[in-house]
N, C-alpha and C. Protein backbone atom coordinates (compact mmCIF):
# COMPACT_ATOMS: atom_id res chain seq x y z
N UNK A 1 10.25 -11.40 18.42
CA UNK A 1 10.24 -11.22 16.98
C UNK A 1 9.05 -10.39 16.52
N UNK A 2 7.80 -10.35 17.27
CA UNK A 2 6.54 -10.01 16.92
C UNK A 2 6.33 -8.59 17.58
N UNK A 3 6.84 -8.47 18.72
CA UNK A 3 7.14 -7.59 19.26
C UNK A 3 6.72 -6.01 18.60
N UNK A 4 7.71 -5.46 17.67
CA UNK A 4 8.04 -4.26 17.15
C UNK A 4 7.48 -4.79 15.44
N UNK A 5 6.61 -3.95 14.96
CA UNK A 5 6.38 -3.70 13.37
C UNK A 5 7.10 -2.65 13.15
N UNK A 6 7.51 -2.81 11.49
CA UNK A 6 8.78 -2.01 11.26
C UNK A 6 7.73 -1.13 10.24
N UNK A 7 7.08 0.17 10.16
CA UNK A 7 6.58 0.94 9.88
C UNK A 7 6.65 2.35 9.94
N UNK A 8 6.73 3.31 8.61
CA UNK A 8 7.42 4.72 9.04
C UNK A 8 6.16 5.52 8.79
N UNK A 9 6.28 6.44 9.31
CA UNK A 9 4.71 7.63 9.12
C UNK A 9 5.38 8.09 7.72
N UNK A 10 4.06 8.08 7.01
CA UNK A 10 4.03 8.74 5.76
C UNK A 10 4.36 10.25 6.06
N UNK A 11 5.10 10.84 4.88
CA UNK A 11 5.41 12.25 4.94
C UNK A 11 5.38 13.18 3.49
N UNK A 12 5.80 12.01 2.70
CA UNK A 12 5.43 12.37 1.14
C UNK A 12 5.87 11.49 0.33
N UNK A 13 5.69 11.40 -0.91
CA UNK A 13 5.91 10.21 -2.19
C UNK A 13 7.27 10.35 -2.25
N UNK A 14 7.84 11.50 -2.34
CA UNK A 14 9.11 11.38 -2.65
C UNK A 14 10.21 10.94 -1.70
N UNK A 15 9.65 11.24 -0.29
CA UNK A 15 10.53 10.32 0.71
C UNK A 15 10.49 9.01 0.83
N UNK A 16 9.79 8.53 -0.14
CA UNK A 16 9.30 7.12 0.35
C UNK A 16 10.77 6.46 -0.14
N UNK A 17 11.17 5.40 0.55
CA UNK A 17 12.20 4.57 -0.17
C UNK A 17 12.17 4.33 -1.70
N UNK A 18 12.72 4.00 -2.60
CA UNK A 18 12.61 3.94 -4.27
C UNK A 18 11.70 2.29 -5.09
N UNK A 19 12.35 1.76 -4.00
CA UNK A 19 10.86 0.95 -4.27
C UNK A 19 9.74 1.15 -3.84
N UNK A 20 9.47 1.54 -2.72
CA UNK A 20 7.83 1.65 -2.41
C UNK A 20 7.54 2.97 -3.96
N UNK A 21 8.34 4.30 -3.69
CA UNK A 21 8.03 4.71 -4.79
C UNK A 21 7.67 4.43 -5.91
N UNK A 22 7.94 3.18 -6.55
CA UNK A 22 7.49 2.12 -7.75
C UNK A 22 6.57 1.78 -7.54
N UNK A 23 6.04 1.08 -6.48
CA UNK A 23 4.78 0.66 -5.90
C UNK A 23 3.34 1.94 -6.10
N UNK A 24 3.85 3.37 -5.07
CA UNK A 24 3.43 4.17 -5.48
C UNK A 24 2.44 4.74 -6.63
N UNK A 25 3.76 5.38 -7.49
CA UNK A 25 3.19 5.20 -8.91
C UNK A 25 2.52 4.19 -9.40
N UNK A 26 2.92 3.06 -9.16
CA UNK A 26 1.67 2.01 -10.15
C UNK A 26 0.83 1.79 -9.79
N UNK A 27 0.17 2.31 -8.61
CA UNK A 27 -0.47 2.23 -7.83
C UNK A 27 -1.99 3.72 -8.59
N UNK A 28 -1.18 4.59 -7.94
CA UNK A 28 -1.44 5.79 -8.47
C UNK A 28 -2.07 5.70 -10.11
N UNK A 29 -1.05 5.22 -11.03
CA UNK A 29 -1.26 5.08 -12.63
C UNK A 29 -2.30 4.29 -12.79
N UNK A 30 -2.98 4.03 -11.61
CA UNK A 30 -3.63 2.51 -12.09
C UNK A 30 -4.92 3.41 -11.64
N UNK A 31 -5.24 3.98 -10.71
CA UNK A 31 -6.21 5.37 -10.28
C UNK A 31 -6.44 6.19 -11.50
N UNK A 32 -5.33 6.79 -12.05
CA UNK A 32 -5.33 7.85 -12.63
C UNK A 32 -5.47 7.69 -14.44
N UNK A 33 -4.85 6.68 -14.83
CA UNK A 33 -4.41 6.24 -15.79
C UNK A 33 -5.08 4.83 -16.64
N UNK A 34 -5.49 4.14 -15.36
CA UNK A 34 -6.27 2.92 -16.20
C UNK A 34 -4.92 1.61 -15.99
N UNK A 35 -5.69 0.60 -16.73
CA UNK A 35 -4.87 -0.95 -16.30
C UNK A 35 -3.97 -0.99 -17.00
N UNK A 36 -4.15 -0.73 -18.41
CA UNK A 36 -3.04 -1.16 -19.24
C UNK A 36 -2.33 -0.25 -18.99
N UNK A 37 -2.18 1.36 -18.55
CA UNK A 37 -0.30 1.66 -18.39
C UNK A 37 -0.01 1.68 -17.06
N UNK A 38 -0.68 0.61 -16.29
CA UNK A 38 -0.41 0.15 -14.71
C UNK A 38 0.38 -0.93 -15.20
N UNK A 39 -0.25 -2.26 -16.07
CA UNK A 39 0.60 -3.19 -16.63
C UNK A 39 1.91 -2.75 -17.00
N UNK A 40 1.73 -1.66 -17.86
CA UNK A 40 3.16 -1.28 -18.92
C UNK A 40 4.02 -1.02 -17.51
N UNK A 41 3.41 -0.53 -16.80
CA UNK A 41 4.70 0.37 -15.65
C UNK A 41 5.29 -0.93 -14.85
N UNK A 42 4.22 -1.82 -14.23
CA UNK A 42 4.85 -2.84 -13.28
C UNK A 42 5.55 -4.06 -14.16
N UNK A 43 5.20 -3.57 -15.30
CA UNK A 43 6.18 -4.74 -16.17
C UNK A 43 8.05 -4.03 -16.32
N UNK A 44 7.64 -2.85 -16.40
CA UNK A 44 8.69 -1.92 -16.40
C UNK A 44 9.66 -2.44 -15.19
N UNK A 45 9.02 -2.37 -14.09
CA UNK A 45 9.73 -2.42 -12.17
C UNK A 45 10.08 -3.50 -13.04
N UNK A 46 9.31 -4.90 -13.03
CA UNK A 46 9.47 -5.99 -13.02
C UNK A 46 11.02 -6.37 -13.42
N UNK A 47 11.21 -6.07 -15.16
CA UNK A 47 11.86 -5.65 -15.97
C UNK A 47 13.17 -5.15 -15.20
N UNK A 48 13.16 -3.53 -14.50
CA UNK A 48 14.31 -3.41 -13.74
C UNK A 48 14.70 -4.18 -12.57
N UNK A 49 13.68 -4.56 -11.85
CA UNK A 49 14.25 -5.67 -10.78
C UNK A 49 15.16 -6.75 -11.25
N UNK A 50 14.95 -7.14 -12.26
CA UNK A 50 15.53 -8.26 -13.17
C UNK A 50 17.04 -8.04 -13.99
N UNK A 51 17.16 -6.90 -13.86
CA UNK A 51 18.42 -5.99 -14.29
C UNK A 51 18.28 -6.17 -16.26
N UNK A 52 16.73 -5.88 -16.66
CA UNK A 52 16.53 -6.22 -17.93
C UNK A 52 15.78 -4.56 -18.04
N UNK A 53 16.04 -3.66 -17.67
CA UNK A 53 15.39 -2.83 -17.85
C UNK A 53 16.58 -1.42 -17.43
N UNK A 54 16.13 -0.31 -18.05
CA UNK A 54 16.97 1.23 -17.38
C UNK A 54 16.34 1.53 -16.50
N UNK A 55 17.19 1.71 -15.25
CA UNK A 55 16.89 2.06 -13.90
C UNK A 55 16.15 3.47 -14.05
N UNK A 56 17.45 4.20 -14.92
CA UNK A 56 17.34 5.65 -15.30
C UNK A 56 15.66 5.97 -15.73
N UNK A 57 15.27 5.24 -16.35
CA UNK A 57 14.19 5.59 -17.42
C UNK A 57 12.72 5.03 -16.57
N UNK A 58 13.05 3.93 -15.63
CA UNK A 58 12.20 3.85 -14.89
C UNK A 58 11.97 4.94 -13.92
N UNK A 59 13.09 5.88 -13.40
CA UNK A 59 12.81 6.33 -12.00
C UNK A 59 11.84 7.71 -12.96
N UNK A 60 12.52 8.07 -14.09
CA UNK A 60 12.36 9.33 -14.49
C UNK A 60 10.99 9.18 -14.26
N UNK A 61 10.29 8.11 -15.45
CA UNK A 61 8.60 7.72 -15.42
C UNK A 61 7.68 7.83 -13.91
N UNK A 62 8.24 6.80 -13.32
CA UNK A 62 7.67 7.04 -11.78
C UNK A 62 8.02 8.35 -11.02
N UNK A 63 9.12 9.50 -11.15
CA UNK A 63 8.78 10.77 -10.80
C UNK A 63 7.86 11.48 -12.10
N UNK A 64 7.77 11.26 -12.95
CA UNK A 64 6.35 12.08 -13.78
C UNK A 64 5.33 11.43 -13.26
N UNK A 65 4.80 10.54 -13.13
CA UNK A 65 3.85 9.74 -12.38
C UNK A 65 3.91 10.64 -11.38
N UNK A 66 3.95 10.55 -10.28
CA UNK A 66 4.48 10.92 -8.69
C UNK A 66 4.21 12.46 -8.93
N UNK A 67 4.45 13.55 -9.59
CA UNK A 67 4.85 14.63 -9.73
C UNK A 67 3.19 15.05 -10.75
N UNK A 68 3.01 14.90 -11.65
CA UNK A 68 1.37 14.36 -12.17
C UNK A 68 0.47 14.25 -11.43
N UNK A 69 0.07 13.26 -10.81
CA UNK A 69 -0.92 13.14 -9.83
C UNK A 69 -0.93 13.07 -8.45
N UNK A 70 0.03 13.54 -7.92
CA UNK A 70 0.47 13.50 -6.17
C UNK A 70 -0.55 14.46 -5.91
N UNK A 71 -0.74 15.55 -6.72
CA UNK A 71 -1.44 16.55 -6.01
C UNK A 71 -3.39 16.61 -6.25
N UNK A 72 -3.30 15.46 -7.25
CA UNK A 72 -5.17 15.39 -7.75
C UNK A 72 -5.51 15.27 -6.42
N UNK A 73 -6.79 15.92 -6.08
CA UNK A 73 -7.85 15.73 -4.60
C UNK A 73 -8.32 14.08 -4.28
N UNK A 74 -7.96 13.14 -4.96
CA UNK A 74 -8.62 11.66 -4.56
C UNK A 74 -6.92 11.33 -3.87
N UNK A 75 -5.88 11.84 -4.58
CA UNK A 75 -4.94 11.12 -4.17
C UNK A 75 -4.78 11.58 -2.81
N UNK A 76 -4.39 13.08 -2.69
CA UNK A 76 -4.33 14.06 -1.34
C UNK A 76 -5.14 13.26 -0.10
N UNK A 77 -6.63 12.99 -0.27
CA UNK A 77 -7.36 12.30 0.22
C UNK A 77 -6.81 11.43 0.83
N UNK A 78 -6.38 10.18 0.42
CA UNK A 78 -5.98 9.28 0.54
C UNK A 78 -4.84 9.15 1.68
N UNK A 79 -3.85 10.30 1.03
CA UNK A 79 -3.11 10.58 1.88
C UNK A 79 -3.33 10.86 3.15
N UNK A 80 -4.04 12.48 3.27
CA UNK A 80 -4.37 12.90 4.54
C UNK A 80 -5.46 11.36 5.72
N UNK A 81 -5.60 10.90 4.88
CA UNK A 81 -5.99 9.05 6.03
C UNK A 81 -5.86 8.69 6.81
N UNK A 82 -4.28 8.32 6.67
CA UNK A 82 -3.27 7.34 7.01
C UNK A 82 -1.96 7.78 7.39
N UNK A 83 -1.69 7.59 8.56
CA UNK A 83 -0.36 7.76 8.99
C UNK A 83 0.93 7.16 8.71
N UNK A 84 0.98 6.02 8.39
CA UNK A 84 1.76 5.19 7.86
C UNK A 84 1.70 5.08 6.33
N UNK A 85 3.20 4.45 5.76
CA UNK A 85 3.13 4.47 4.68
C UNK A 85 2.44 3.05 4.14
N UNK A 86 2.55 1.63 4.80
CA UNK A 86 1.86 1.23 4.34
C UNK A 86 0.50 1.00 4.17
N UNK A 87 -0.37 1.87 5.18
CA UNK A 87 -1.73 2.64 5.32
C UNK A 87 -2.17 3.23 4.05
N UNK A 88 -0.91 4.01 3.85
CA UNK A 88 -1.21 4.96 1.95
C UNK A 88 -1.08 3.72 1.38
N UNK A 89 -0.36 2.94 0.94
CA UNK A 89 -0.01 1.92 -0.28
C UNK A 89 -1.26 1.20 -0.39
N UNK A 90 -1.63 0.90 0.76
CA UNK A 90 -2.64 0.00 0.95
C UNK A 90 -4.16 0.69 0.31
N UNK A 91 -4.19 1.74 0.39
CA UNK A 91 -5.44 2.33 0.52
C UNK A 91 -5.56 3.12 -0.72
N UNK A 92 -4.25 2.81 -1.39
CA UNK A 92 -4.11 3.49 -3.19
C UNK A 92 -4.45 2.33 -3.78
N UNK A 93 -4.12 0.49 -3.09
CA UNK A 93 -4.72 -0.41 -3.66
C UNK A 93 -6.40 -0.37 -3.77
N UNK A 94 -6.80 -0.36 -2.32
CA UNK A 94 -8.00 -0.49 -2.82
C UNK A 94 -8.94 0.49 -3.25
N UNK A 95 -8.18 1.80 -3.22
CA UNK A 95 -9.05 2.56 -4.46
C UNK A 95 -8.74 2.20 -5.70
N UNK A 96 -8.01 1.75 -6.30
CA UNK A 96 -7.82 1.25 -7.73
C UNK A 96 -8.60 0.43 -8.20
N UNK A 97 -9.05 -1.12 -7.05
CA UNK A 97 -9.79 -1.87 -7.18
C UNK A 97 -10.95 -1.87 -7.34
N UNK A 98 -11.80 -0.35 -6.42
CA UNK A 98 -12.85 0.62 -7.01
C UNK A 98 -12.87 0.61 -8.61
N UNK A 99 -12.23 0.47 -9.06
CA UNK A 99 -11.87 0.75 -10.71
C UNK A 99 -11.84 -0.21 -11.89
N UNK A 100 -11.88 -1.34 -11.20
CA UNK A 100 -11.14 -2.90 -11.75
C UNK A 100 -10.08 -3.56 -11.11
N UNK A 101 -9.98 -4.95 -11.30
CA UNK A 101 -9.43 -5.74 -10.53
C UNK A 101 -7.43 -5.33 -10.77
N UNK A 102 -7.04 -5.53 -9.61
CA UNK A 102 -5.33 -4.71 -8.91
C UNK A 102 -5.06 -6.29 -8.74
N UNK A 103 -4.44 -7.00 -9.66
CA UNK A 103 -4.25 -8.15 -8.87
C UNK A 103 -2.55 -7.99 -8.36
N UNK A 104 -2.29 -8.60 -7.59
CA UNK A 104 -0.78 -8.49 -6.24
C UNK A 104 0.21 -8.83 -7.25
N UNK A 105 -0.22 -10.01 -8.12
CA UNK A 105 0.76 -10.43 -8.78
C UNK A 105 1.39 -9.72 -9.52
N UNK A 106 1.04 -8.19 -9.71
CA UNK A 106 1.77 -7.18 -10.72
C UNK A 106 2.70 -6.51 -10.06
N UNK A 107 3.12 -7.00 -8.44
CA UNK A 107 4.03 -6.54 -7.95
C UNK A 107 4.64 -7.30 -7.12
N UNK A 108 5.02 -8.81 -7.70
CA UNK A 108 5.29 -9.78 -7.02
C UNK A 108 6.69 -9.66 -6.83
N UNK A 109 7.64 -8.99 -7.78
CA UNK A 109 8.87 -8.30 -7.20
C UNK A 109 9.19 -7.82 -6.05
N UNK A 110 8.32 -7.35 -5.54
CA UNK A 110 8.49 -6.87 -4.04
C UNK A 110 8.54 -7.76 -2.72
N UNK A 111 8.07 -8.94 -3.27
CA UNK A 111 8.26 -10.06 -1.98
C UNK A 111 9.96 -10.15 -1.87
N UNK A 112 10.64 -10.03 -2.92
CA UNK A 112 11.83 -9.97 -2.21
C UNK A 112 12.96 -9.02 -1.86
N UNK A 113 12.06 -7.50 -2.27
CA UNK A 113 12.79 -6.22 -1.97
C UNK A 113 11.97 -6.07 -0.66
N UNK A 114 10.88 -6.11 -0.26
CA UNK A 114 10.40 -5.84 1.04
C UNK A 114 9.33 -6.82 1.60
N UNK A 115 9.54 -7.53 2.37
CA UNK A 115 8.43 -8.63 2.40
C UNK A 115 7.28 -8.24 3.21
N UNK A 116 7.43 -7.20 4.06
CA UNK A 116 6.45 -6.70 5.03
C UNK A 116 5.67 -5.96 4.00
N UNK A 117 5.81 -5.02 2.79
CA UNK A 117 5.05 -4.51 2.26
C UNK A 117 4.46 -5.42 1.13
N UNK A 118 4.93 -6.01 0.55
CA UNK A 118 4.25 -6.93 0.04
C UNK A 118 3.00 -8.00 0.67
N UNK A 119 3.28 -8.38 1.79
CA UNK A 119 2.16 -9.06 2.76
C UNK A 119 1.54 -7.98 3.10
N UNK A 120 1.34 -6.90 3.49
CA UNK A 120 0.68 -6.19 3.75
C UNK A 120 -0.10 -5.83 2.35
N UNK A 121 0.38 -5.51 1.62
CA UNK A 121 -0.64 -5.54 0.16
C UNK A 121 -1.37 -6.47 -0.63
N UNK A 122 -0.91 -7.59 -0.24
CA UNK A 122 -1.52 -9.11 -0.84
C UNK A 122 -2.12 -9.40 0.09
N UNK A 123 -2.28 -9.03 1.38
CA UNK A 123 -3.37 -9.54 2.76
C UNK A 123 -4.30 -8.90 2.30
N UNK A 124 -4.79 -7.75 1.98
CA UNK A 124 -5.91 -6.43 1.30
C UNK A 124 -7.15 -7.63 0.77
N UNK A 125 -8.25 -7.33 1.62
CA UNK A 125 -9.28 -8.14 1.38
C UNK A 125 -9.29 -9.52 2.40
N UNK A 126 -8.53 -10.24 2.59
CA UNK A 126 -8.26 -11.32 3.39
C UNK A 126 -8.85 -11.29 4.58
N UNK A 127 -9.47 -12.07 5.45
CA UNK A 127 -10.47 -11.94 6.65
C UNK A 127 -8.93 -11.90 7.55
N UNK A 128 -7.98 -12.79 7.48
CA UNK A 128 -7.20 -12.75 8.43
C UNK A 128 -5.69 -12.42 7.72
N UNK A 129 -4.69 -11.34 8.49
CA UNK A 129 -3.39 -11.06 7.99
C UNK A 129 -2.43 -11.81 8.30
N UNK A 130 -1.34 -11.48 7.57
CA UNK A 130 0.04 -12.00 7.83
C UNK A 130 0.20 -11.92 9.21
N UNK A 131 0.81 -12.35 10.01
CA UNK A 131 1.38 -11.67 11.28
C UNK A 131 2.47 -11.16 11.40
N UNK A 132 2.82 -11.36 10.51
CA UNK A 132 4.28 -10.27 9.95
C UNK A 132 3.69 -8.52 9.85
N UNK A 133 2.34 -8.72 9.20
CA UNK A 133 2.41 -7.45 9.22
C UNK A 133 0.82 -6.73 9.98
N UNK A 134 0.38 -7.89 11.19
CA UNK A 134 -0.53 -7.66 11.45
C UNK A 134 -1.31 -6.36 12.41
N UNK A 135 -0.35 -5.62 13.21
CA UNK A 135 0.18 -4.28 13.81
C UNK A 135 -0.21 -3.37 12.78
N UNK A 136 0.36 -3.07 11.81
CA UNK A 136 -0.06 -1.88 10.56
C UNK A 136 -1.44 -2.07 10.05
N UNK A 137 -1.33 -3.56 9.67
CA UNK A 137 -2.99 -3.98 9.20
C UNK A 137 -4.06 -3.69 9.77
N UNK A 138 -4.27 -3.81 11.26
CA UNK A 138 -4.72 -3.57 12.24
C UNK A 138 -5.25 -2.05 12.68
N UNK A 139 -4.11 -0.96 12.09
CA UNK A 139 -4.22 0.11 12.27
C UNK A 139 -4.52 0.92 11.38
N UNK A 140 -4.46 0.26 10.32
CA UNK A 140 -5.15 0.73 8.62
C UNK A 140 -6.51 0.53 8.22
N UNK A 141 -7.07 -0.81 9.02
CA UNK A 141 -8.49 -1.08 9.38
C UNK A 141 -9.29 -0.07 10.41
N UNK A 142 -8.38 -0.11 11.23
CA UNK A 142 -8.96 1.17 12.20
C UNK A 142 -9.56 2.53 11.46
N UNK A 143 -8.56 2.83 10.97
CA UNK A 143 -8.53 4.07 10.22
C UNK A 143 -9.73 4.00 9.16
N UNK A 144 -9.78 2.83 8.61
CA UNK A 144 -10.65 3.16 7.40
C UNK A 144 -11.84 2.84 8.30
N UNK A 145 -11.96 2.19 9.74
CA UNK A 145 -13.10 2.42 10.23
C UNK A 145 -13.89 3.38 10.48
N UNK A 146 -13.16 4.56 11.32
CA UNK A 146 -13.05 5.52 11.83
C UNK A 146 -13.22 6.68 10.30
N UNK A 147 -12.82 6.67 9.50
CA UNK A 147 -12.69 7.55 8.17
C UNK A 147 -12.08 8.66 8.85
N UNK A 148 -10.38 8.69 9.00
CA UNK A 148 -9.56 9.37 9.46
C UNK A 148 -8.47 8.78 9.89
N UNK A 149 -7.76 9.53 9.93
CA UNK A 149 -5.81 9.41 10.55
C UNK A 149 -5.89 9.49 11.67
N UNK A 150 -5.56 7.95 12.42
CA UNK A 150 -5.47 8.15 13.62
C UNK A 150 -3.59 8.22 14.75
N UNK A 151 -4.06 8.92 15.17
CA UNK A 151 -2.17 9.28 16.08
C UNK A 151 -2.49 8.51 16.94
N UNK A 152 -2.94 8.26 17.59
CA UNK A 152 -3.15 7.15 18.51
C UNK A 152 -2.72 5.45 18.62
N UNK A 153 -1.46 5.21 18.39
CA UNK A 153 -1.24 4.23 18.73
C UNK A 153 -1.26 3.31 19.78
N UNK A 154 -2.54 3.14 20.71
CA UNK A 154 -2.55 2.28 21.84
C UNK A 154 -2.66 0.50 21.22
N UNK A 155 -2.35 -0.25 21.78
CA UNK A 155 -2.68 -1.24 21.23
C UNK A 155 -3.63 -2.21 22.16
N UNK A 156 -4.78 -1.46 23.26
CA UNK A 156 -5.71 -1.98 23.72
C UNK A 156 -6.81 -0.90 22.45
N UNK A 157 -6.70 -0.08 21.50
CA UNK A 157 -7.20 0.34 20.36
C UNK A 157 -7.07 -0.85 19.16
N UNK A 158 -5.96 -1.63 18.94
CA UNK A 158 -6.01 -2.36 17.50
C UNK A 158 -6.47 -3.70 18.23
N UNK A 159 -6.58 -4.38 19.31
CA UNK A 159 -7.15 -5.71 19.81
C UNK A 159 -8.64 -5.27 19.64
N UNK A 160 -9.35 -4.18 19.94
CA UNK A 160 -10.50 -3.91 19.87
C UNK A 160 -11.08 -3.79 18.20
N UNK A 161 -10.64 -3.53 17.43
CA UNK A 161 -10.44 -3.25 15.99
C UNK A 161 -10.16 -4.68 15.36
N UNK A 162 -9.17 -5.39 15.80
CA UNK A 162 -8.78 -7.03 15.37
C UNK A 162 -10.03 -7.89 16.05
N UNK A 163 -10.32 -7.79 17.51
CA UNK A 163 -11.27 -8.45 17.76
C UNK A 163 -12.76 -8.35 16.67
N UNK A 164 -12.97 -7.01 16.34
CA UNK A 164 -14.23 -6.55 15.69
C UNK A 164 -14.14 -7.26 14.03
N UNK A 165 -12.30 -7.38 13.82
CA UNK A 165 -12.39 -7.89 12.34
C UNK A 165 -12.87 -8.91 12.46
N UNK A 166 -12.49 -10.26 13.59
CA UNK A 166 -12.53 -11.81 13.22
C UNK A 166 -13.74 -11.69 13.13
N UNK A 167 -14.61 -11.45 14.18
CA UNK A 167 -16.23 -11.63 14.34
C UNK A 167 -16.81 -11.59 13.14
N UNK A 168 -16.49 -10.01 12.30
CA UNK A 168 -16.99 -9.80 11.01
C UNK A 168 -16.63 -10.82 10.32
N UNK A 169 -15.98 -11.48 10.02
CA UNK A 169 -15.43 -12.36 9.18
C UNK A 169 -15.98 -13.73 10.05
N UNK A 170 -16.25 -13.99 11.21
CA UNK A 170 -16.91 -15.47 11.41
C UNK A 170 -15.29 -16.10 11.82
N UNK A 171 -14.67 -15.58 12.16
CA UNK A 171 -13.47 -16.30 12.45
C UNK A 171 -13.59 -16.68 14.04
N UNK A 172 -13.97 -15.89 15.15
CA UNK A 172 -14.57 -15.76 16.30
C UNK A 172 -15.72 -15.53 16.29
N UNK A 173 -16.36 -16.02 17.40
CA UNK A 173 -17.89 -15.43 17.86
C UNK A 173 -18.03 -14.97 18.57
């Protein structure tokens, strides 16, 4: 079961599946834009997840979002990082949090459109991850160790990286 993490290399915003794209943008809006039209937007998802909202009118917003700031130099940044997409999601959270507090709960919809990305975004900060999504986590820590995108998927690389997290954290000695 633990085996294989289900994770795709980032390639661009607009390939991303249409929810992470939601994620995305509010993510992004919350960088670019400030809290309150991060609120307005994830109340928006919220809203369409709920079938209380226009799908239409949401996607349009999150491609002006997406299409707006995909190309500012903090976002690009961000991008060029991380190989994976939840590497980017993750790492648009905690630059936001640079900014003021991102709390998870503004995208608690997503625990049941994708549960791996959601644990992977609500683990952010946590000494120890999901193990659902502890493979990506692992390799997103790396990365922000390293300050770079790493291709290198060995995984005698993320035990060395996981070992180095617990210690930091007092979980092992």
């Amino acid at each position: 079961m633990f085996s294989k993490q289900v994770d795709r290399v980032f390639t661009k915003f607009t390939d991303l599946p249409q929810h992470l794209q939601y994620v995305a943008a509010g993510l992004i809006c919350f960088i670019c834009e400030g809290m309150d039209e991060t609120v307005h937007y994830f109340g928006d998802v919220a809203s369409c997840e709920a079938k209380e909202f226009s799908r239409k009118k949401l996607n349009k917003r999150t491609q002006e979002i997406l299409s707006k700031y995909a190309g500012k130099p903090e976002i690009v940044a961000i991008v060029q990082s991380h190989k994976y997409i939840s590497g980017v999601l993750r790492r648009l959270l905690k630059e936001g949090q640079s900014f003021g507090v991102v709390n998870t709960a503004l995208f608690t919809w997503l625990l049941y459109t994708d549960r791996f990305m959601y644990l992977m975004l609500n683990d952010h900060g946590m000494p120890e991850t999901s193990v659902e999504c502890a493979y990506p986590a692992t390799h997103y820590s790396e990365e922000l160790r390293v300050g770079r995108r790493l291709e290198d998927d060995t995984m005698s690389h993320y035990l060395d990286e996981l070992e180095r997290e617990l210690r930091f954290y007092n979980v092992i000695k």
